[in-house]
Every structure is written in C-alpha cells, then in structure tokens.
Protein backbone atom coordinates (compact mmCIF):
# COMPACT_ATOMS: atom_id res chain seq x y z
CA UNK A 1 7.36 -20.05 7.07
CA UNK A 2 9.93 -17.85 5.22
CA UNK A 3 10.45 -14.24 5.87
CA UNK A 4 8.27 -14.04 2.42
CA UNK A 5 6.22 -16.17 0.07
CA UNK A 6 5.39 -14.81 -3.19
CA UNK A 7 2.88 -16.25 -5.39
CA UNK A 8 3.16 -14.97 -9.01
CA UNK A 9 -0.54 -14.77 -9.60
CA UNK A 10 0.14 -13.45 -13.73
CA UNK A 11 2.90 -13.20 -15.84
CA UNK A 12 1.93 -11.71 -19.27
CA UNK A 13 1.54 -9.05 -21.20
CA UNK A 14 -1.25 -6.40 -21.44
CA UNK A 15 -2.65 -9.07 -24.25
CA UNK A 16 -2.55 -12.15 -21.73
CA UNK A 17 -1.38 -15.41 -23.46
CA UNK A 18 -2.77 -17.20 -25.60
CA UNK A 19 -3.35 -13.69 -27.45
CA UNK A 20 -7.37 -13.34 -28.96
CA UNK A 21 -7.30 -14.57 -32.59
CA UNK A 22 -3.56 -15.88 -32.76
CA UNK A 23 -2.58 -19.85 -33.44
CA UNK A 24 1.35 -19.30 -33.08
CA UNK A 25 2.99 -22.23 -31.18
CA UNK A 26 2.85 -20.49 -28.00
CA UNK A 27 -0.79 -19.50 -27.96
CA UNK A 28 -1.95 -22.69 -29.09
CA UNK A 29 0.67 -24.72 -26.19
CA UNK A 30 -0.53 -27.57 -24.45
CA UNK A 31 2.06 -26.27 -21.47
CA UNK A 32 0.27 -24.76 -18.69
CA UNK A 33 3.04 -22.35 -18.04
CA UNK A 34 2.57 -21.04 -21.38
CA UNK A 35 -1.26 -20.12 -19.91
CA UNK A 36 -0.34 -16.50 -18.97
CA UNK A 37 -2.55 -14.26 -17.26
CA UNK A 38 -2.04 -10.51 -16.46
CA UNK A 39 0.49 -9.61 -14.20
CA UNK A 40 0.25 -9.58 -10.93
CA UNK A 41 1.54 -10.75 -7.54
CA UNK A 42 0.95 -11.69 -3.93
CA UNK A 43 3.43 -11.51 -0.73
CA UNK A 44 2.65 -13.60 2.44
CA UNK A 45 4.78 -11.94 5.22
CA UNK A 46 4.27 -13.64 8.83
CA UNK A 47 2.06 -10.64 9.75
CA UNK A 48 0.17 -9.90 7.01
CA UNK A 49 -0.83 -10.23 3.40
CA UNK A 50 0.29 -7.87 0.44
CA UNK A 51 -1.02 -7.48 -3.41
CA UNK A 52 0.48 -5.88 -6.05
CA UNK A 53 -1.76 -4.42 -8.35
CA UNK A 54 -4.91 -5.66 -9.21
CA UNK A 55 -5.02 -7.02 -13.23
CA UNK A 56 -8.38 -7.37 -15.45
CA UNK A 57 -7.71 -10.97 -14.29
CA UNK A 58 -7.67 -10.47 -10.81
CA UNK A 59 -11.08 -12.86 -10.05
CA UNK A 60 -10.07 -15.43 -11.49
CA UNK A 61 -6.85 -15.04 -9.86
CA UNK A 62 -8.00 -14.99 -6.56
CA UNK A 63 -10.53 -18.00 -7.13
CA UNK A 64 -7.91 -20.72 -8.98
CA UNK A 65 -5.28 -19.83 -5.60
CA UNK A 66 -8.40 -19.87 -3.32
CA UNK A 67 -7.30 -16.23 -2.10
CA UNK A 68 -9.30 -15.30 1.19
CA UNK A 69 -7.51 -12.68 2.96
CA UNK A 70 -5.41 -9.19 1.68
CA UNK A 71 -4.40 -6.37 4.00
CA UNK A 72 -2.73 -3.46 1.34
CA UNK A 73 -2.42 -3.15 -1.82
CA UNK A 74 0.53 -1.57 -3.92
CA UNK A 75 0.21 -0.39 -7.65
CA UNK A 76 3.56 -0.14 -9.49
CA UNK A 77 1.47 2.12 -11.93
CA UNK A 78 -1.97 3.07 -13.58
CA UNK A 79 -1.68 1.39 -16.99
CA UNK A 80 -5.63 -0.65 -17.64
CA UNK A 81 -3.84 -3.97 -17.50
CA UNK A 82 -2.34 -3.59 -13.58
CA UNK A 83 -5.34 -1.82 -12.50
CA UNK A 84 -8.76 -2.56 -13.57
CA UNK A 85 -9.44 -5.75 -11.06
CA UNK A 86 -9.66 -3.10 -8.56
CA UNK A 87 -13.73 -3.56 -7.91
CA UNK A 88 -12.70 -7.27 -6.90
CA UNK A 89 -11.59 -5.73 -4.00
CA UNK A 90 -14.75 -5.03 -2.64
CA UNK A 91 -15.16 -9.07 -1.70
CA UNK A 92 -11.92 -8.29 0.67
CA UNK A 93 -13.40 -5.57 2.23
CA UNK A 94 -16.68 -6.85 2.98
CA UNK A 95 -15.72 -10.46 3.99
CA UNK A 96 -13.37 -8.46 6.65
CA UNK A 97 -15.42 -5.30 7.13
CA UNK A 98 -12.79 -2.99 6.71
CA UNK A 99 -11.31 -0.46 4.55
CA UNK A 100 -8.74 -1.36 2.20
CA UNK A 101 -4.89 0.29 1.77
CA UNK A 102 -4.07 1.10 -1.43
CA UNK A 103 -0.28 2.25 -1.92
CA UNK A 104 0.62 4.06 -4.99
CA UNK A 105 2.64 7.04 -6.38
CA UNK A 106 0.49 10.47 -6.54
CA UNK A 107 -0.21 10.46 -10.24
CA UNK A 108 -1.15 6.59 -9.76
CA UNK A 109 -3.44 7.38 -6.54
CA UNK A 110 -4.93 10.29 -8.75
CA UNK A 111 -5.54 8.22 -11.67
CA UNK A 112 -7.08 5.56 -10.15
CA UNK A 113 -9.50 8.27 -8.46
CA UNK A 114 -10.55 9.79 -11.38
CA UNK A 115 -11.22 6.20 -13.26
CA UNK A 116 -12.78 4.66 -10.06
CA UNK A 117 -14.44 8.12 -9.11
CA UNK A 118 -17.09 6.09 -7.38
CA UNK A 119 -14.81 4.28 -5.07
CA UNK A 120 -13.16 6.91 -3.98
CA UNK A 121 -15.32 9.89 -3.59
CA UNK A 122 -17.49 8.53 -0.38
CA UNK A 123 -20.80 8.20 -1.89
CA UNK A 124 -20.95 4.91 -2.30
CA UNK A 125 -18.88 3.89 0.82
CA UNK A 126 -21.95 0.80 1.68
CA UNK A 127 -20.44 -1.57 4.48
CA UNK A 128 -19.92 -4.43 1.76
CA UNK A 129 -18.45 -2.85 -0.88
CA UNK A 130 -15.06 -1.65 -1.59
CA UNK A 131 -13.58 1.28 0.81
CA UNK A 132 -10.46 2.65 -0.71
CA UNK A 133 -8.14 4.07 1.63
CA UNK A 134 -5.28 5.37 -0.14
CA UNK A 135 -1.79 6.31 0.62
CA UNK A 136 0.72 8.10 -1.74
CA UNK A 137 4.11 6.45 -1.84
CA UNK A 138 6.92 9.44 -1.24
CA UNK A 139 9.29 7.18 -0.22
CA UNK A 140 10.04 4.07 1.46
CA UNK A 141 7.26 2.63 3.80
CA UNK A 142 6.28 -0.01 6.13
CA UNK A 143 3.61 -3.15 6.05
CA UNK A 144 4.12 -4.79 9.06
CA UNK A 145 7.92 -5.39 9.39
CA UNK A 146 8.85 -5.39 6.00
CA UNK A 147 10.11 -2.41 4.55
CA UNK A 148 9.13 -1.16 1.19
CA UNK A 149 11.72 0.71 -1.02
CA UNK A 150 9.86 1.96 -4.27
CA UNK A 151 11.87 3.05 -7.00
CA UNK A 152 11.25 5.00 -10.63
CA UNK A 153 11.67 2.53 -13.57
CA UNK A 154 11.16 4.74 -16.80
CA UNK A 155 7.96 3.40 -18.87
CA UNK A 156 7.74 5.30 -22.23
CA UNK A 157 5.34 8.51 -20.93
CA UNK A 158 5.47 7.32 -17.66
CA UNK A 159 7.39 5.94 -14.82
CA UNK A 160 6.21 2.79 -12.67
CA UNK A 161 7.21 2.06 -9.52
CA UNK A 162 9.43 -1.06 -9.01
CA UNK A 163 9.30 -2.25 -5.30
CA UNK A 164 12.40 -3.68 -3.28
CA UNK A 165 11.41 -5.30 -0.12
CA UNK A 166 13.94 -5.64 3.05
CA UNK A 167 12.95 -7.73 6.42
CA UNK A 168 15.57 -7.53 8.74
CA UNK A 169 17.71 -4.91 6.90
CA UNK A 170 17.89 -7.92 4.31
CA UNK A 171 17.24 -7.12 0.53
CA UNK A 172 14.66 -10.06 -0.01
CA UNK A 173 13.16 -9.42 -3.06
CA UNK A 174 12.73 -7.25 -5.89
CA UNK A 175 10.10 -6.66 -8.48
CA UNK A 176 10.50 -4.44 -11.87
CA UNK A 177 7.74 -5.16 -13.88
CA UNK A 178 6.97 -2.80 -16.97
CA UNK A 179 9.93 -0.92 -17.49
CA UNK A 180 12.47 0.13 -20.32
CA UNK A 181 15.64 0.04 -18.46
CA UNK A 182 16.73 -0.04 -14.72
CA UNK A 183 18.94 3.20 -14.12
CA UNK A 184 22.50 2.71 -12.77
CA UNK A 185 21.12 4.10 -9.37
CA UNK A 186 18.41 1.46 -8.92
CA UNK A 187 20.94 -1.46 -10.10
CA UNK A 188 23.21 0.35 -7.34
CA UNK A 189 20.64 0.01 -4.66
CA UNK A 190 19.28 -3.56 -5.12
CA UNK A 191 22.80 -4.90 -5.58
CA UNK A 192 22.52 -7.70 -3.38
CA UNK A 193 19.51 -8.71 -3.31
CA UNK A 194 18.11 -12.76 -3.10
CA UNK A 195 15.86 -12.57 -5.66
CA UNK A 196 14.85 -10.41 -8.63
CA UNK A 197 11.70 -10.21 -10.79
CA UNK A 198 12.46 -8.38 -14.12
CA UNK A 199 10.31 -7.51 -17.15
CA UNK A 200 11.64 -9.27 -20.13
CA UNK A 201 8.35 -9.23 -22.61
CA UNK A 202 10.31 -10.78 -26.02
CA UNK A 203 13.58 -11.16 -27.57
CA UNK A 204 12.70 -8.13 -30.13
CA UNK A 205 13.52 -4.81 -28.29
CA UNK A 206 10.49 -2.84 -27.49
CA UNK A 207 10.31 0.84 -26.81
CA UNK A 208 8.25 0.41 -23.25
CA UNK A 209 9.66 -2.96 -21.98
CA UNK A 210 13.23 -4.76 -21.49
CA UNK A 211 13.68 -7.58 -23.99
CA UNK A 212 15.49 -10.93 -22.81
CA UNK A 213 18.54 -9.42 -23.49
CA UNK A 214 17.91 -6.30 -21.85
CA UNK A 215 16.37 -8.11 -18.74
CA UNK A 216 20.11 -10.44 -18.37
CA UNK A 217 22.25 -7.92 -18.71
CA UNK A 218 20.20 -6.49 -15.59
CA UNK A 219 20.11 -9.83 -13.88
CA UNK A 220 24.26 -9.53 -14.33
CA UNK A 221 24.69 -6.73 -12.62
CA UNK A 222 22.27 -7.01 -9.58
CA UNK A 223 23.64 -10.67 -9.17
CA UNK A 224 20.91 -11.89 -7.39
CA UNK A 225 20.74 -15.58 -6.11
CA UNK A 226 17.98 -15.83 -8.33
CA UNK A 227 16.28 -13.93 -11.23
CA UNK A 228 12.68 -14.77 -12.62
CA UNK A 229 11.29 -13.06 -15.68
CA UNK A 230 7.99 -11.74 -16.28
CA UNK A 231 5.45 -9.98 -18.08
CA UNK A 232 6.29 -12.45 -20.90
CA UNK A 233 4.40 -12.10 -24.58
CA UNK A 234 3.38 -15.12 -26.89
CA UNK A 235 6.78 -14.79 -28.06
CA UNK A 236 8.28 -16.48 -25.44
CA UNK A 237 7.23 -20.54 -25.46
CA UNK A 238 8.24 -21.29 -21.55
CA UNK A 239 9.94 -24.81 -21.97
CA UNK A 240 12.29 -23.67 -25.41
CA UNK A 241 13.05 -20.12 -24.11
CA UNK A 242 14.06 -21.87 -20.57
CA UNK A 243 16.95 -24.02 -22.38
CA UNK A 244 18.56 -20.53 -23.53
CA UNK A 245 18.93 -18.90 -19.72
CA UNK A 246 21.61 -19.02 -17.74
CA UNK A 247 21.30 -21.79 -14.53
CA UNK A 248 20.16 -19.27 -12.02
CA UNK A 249 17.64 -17.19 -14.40
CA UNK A 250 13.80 -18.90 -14.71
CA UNK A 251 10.84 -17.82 -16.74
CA UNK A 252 8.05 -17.23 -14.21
CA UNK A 253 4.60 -18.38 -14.91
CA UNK A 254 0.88 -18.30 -13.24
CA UNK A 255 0.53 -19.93 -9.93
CA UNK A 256 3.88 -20.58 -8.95
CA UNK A 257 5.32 -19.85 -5.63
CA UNK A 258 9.25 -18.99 -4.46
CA UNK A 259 10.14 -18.27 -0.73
CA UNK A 260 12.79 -16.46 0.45
C-alpha cells in the first residue's frame, strides 16, 4: 500500500449532476463520470481510515464502494451539502461500538451541534446509534501518523477549511474544495506538494467558488505532480472539458481512486 489512498467518493456541486429538471448535454450524458454526486472523500492511511465530510449522498456512497470501516471524520465546513449524511454515521459506530471523531473548526463543530442537537447533547447516546465525539481544529493535528495541516480558504460569508496532509514530513496531498481563491500564504505553504484537489465548479466565475481558470492558475503556482478538479457543475461535460487541461491536470469524478 501507498502512504495514502484516496477515493473521491463525490465530485459535484451542492445540485449533484445530472441537476433535477435539466436536459443539457451534461445532465442527460451517457458518461458515468459525468454521474456526479456530492462531494466528498475518503483517505486509507496504513493505520487507519479518514472521511471528509459527510454529503446528503453519503449512503449511497458508502454502499456502491462497499465502505465498512471509518475511524474520524473531518468537515472542511457546515454548508447542508458537506454535512447532512452525518446520521449515516451511526451504522459506523454501532457496527464497531464506539464513538466517532469528528474534526472541525469551532463555528463548524457548533453548527453541526445546534443542527444535529440530538447527536450531540447525550440524550440519545443508545449503544447503536451515532456517538459524536468532537474535536475543534486550532491547528494542525494528528490521525495516526499523518499530519493534518488545515488552512482558511475564504467562502463568500464563510471560510472552509482546506486540509494538507504530510506523512513523513512529506506534503502528500491537498484538498481545497469550496473556496473563492487560495491566499498567497496557503499557495506558499503547499508549494510542493504531490497532489492537489482544487474546486473549479464552471468556466463562468462565481462569487463562492474558483472557476477553471481560477482553479489553473492555482494548480501553476503550487506545481503539484498532479492536480484533480472538483466540485464540478453540469457545466462541465468530463470527456470535452478534459481535452482543454493541461497533461498533468484531470477532472475528478465519483469512485475513482489515486495513491500517493
């Protein structure tokens, strides 16, 4: 095995692809890369197993890549779409009897406590259901050996939490998802990394997430080995927008998996 194996579990939009009631050529695609759930991914380390965030589409997730096992979870923010597969949790804790890390910012930990009051309150703490045990992120942290470096990415009203994981004192991987920009500091501090996940939702500019444009201009400056975009609207068909990026840039889609 790899130092990590990351299994992109969903890469669109808040709207998922195809989009309710739309027949554009990408909804109506016969490419199952073009079949976009909501965003999420998983990270197989050789000691343990790590989610981040936890979509509408989480089940389903979990049941088409036959997921059995998760020790933490990590929220890069508390927007409905990254968050509201939480109560599928509750399978992981009872199949393992244990409580379940959750990893998030204080306004995310405190947002998900008020929405998921019952979770996290103790009342309903039953052996099989889900037991919440969170953790506020005030800096970087451990999971097993793998260091966690969070870092603010500006969101419109809010900031997320974009995630740079080092084994070894090796940048490994990073992953910006929902974000307007990457500061000049973060671009500073993942410089070097293998491989990058950015945000890149359409080619139009949007006031909450990096376009296509937006996302390579990132992609030039971190110079990864390798850059993968996600969070990807209906306006992006995979195979045509694929033909337009640069050799070492790739459209990510549901169910595939990179090691590093």
């Amino acid at each position: 095995m790899r130092e990590l194996e990351i299994l992109f579990l969903g890469t669109g939009t808040s709207h998922g692809v195809p989009v309710i009631g739309c027949d554009c050529p990408v909804c109506t695609s016969t490419d199952s890369r073009d079949k976009r759930l909501r965003s999420s991914i998983q990270i197989r380390t050789p000691e343990m197993v790590i989610q981040v965030d936890t979509p509408p589409d989480f089940r389903t997730q979990c049941l088409r890549e036959n997921i059995r096992r998760i020790d933490a979870v990590v929220y890069t923010h508390s927007h409905t779409d990254h968050i509201l597969g939480f109560d599928d949790l509750r399978r992981f804790c009872d199949m393992e009897e244990k409580d379940m890390p959750i990893y998030g910012t204080a306004r995310t930990i405190a947002d998900m406590t008020r929405v998921f009051d019952y979770a996290f309150s103790g009342n309903f703490r039953f052996r099989n259901y889900i037991r919440p045990a969170p953790h506020v992120i005030e800096g970087p942290f451990w999971l097993g050996d793998t260091e966690i470096i969070p870092v603010s990415l500006p969101h419109g009203r809010m900031d997320t939490t974009g995630l740079i994981f080092v084994r070894g004192g090796r940048k490994l991987f990073a992953y910006f998802t929902d974000c307007a920009a990457v500061p000049d500091e973060v671009v500073a501090l993942t410089a070097g990394v293998e491989v990058l996940v950015l945000d890149a939702l359409r080619y139009v500019p949007h006031p909450t997430h990096m376009s296509v444009e937006q996302a390579l201009a990132v992609a030039a400056q971190v110079a990864p080995r390798l850059t993968y975009f996600t969070h990807l609207s209906h306006d992006l068909g995979h195979e045509v927008t694929e033909k337009q990026l640069p050799d070492n840039v790739r459209l990510a889609y549901d169910g595939l998996r990179i090691y590093v």
